[in-house]
Every structure is written in C-alpha cells, then in structure tokens.
Protein backbone atom coordinates (compact mmCIF):
# COMPACT_ATOMS: atom_id res chain seq x y z
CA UNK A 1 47.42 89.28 5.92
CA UNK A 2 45.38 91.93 8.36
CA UNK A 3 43.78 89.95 11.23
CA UNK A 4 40.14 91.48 10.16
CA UNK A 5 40.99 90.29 6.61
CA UNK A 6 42.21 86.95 8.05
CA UNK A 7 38.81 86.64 10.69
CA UNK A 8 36.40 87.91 7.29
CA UNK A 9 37.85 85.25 5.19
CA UNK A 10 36.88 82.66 7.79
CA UNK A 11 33.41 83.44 8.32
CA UNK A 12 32.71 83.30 4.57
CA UNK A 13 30.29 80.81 3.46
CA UNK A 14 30.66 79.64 0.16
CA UNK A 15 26.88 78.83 -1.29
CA UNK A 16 26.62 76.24 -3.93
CA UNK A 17 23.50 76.28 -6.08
CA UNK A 18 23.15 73.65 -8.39
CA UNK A 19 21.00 74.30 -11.96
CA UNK A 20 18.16 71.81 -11.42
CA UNK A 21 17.71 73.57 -7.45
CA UNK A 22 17.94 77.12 -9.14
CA UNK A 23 15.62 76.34 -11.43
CA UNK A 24 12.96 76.46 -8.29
CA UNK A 25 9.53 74.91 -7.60
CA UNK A 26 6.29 76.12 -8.20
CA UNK A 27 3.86 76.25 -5.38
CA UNK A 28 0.57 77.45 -4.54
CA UNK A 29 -0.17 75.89 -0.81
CA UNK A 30 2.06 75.46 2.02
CA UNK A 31 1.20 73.28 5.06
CA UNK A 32 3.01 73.66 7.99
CA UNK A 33 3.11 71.07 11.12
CA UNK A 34 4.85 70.70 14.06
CA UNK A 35 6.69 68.83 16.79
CA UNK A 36 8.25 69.47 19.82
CA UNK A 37 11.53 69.38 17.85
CA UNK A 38 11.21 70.39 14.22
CA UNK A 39 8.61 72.19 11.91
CA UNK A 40 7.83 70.84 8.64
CA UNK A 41 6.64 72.79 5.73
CA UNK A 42 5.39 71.08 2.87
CA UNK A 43 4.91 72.97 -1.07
CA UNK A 44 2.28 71.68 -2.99
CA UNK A 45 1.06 72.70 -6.39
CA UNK A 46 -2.83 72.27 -6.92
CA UNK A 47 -4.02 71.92 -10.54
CA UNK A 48 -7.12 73.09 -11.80
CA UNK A 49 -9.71 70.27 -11.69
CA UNK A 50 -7.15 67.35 -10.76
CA UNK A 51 -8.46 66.52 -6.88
CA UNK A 52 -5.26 64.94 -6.24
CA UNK A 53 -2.38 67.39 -5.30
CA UNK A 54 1.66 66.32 -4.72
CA UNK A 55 3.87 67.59 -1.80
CA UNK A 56 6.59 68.80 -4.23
CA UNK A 57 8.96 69.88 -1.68
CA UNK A 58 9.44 69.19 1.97
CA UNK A 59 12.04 71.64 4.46
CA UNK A 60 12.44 70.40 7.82
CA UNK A 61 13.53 73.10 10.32
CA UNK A 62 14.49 73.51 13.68
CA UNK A 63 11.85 75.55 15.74
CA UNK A 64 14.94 78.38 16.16
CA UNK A 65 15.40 78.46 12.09
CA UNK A 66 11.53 78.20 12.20
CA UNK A 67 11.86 81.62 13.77
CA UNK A 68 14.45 82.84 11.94
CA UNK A 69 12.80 81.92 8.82
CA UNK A 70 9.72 83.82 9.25
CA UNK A 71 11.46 86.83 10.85
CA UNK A 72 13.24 87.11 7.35
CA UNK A 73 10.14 86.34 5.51
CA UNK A 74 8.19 89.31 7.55
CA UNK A 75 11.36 91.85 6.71
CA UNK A 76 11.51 90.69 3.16
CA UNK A 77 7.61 91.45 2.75
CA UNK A 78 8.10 94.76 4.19
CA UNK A 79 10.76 95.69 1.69
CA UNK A 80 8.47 94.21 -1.43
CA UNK A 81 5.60 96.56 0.19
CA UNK A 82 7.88 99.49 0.06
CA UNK A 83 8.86 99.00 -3.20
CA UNK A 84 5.99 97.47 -4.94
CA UNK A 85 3.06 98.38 -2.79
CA UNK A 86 0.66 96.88 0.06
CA UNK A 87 0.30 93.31 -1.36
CA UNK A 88 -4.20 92.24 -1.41
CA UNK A 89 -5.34 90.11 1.52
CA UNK A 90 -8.36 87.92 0.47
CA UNK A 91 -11.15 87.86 2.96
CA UNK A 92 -12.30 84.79 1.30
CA UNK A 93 -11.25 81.09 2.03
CA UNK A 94 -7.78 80.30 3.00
CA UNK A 95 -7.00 77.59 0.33
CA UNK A 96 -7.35 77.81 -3.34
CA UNK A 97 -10.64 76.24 -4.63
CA UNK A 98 -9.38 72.98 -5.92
CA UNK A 99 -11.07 74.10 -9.37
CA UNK A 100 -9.99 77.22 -9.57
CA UNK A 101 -13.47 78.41 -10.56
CA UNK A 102 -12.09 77.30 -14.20
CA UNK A 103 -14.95 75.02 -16.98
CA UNK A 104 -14.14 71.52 -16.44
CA UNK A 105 -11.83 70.49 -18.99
CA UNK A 106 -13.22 67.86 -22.27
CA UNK A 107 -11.87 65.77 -24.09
C-alpha cells in the first residue's frame, strides 16, 4: 500500500452516531458560562406559558474547542447567508418572552 494511502487511512476518524443522538434536541435558549478551564453551554427548550424551563442538553468544552466551535459556527452562518440569505436580527429582547405572546391556555 502507497505511504499517502497508508498515512490517509490513519488519520481517518470513524464517527458513530447512534439513532436516539441523531434524532437531535430541540432548543430555543442557550446559556453559556465559564471557567478558567472549560465553557459550558446549556440547551433549553421554553414552552409557551409553562415558567419552568429544563436544561435538555449540557456540552462541556475546552476554552480551545470553545474557539474552535464558534469559528465553525461563524463560517457555517456565512455559507447559510450565501445560500439562503442575510438571516433577521431582532432589536428586541434577547430571550424569548416566556409566553410567547400566545392566550393563556384553559382547560
């Protein structure tokens, strides 16, 4: 086998994805803290009129994948905006309204 074949084979990284983790999570808020060794991003899905909201994922980086993370996420953007056009910035608030300016729901 060719050296560069040999070196290529190597560096492969073989990416498992299991069905309930493809499936994905649904999230509308992000909060983001931070250490001197590790940043911590929680997903959490607010409901419309329930005041009580659930972390429903946690990642736990290392301030380099930090980095790395949100240099992919600012290239990725770009290429959506290319593609799909400039995507709205609100001017309002920063977090969803916990109601969702939705009735309140009866029973």
């Amino acid at each position: 086998m060719p050296e560069t074949k040999k070196n290529q084979n190597q560096n492969q990284l073989n990416i498992e994805l299991p069905e309930e983790v493809a499936e994905g999570i649904y999230s509308n808020l992000a909060i983001i803290s931070h250490s001197h060794s590790e940043f911590v991003v929680d997903f959490i899905r607010l409901m419309p009129n329930v005041p009580k909201a659930k972390v429903k994922s946690r990642i736990v980086l290392t301030p380099h994948h930090a980095k790395r993370l949100l240099k992919a996420l600012v290239d990725n953007v770009k290429r959506y905006e290319a593609q799909h056009g400039k995507i709205a910035e609100s001017d309002q608030q920063q977090y969803p309204p916990m109601n969702f300016n939705t009735p309140k729901a009866q029973a």
